[in-house]
Protein backbone atom coordinates (compact mmCIF):
# COMPACT_ATOMS: atom_id res chain seq x y z
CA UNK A 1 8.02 8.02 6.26
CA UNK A 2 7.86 4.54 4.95
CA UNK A 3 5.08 5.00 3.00
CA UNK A 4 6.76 7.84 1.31
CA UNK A 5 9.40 6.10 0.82
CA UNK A 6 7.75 3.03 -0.94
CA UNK A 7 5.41 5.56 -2.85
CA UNK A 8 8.88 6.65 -5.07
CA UNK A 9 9.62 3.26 -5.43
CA UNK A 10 11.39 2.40 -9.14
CA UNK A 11 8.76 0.03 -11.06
CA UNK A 12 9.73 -1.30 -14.60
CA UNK A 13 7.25 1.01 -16.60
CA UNK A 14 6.16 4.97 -15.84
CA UNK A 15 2.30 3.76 -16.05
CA UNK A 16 2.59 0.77 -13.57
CA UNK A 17 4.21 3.75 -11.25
CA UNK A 18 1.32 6.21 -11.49
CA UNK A 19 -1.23 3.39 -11.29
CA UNK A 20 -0.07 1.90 -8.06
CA UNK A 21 0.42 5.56 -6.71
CA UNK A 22 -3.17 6.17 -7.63
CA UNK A 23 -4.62 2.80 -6.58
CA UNK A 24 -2.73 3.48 -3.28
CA UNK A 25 -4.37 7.17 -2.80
CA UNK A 26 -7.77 5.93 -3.43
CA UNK A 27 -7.58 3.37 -1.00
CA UNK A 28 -6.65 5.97 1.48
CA UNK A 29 -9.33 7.98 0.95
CA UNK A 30 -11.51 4.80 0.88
CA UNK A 31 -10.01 4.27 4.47
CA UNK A 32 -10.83 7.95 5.33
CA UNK A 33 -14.60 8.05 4.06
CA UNK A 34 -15.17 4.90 5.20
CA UNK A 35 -14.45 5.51 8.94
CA UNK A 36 -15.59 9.22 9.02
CA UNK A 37 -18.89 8.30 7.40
CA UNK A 38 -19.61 5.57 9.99
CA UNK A 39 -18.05 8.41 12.66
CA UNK A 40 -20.64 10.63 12.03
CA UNK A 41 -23.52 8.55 11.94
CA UNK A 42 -23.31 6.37 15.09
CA UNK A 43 -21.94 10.00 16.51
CA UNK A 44 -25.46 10.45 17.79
CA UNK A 45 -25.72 6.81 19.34
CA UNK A 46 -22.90 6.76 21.77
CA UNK A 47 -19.05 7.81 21.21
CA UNK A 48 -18.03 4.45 21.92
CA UNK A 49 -19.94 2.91 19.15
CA UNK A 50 -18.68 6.18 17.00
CA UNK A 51 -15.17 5.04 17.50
CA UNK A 52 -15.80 1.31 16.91
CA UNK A 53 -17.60 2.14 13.58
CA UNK A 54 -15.45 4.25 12.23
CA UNK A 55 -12.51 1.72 13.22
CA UNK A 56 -14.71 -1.04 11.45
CA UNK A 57 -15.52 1.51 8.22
CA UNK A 58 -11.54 2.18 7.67
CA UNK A 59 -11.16 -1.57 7.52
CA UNK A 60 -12.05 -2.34 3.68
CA UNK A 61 -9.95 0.68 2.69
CA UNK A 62 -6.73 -0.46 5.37
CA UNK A 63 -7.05 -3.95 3.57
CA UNK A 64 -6.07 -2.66 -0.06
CA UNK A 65 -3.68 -0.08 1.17
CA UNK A 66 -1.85 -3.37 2.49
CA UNK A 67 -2.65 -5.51 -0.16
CA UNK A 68 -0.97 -2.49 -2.28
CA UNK A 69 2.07 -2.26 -0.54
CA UNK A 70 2.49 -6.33 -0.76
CA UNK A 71 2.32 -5.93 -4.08
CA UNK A 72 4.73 -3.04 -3.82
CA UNK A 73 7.36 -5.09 -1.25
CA UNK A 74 7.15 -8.35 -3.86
CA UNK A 75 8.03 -6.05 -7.22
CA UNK A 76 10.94 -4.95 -5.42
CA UNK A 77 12.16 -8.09 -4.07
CA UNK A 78 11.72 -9.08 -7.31
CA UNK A 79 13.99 -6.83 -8.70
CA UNK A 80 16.63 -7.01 -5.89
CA UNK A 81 16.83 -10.95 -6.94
CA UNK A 82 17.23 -10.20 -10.45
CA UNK A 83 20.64 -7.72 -10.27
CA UNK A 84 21.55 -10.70 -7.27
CA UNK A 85 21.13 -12.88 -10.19
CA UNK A 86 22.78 -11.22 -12.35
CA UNK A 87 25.71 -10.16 -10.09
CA UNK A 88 26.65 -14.03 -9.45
CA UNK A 89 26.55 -14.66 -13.03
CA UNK A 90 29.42 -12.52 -13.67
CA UNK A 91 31.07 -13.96 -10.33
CA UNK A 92 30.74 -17.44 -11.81
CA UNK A 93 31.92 -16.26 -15.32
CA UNK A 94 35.06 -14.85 -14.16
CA UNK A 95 36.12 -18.08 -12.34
């Protein structure tokens, strides 16, 4: 739900939005290839090494799905700070 959540996030231009969102889909499905691939090939080894693999093959794609949603937490945090900012400007103005 928290991924769903971030996904809707408000960034500061409609493209930035729908690349992230993109970027963030691909790496899913990055995640998904990658450890089904691996899955099905060491299948026929042993379904211990099956699991392992496909745990190591959703790695690369789990790494930018994080590295997205850094990038994702820090633009918002970002913005939070800037209407703080703003906020105690007009606090300090009025006194």
């Amino acid at each position: 739900m928290a991924l769903i959540k971030r996904i809707d996030m408000k960034l500061t231009t409609s493209s930035l939005s729908i690349l992230v969102n993109f970027l963030l889909g691909v790496s899913w499905a990055f995640a998904f290839l990658g450890a089904s691939t691996l899955f099905f090939i060491l299948l026929n080894v042993s379904i211990l090494y099956a699991l392992f693999g496909s745990l190591l093959g959703a790695l690369p794609g789990l790494f930018f799905v994080l590295l997205i949603e850094y990038f994702l937490m820090r633009q918002e945090k970002l913005e939070e700070l800037k209407k703080q900012t703003k906020l105690l400007e007009t606090l300090v103005a009025q006194k």
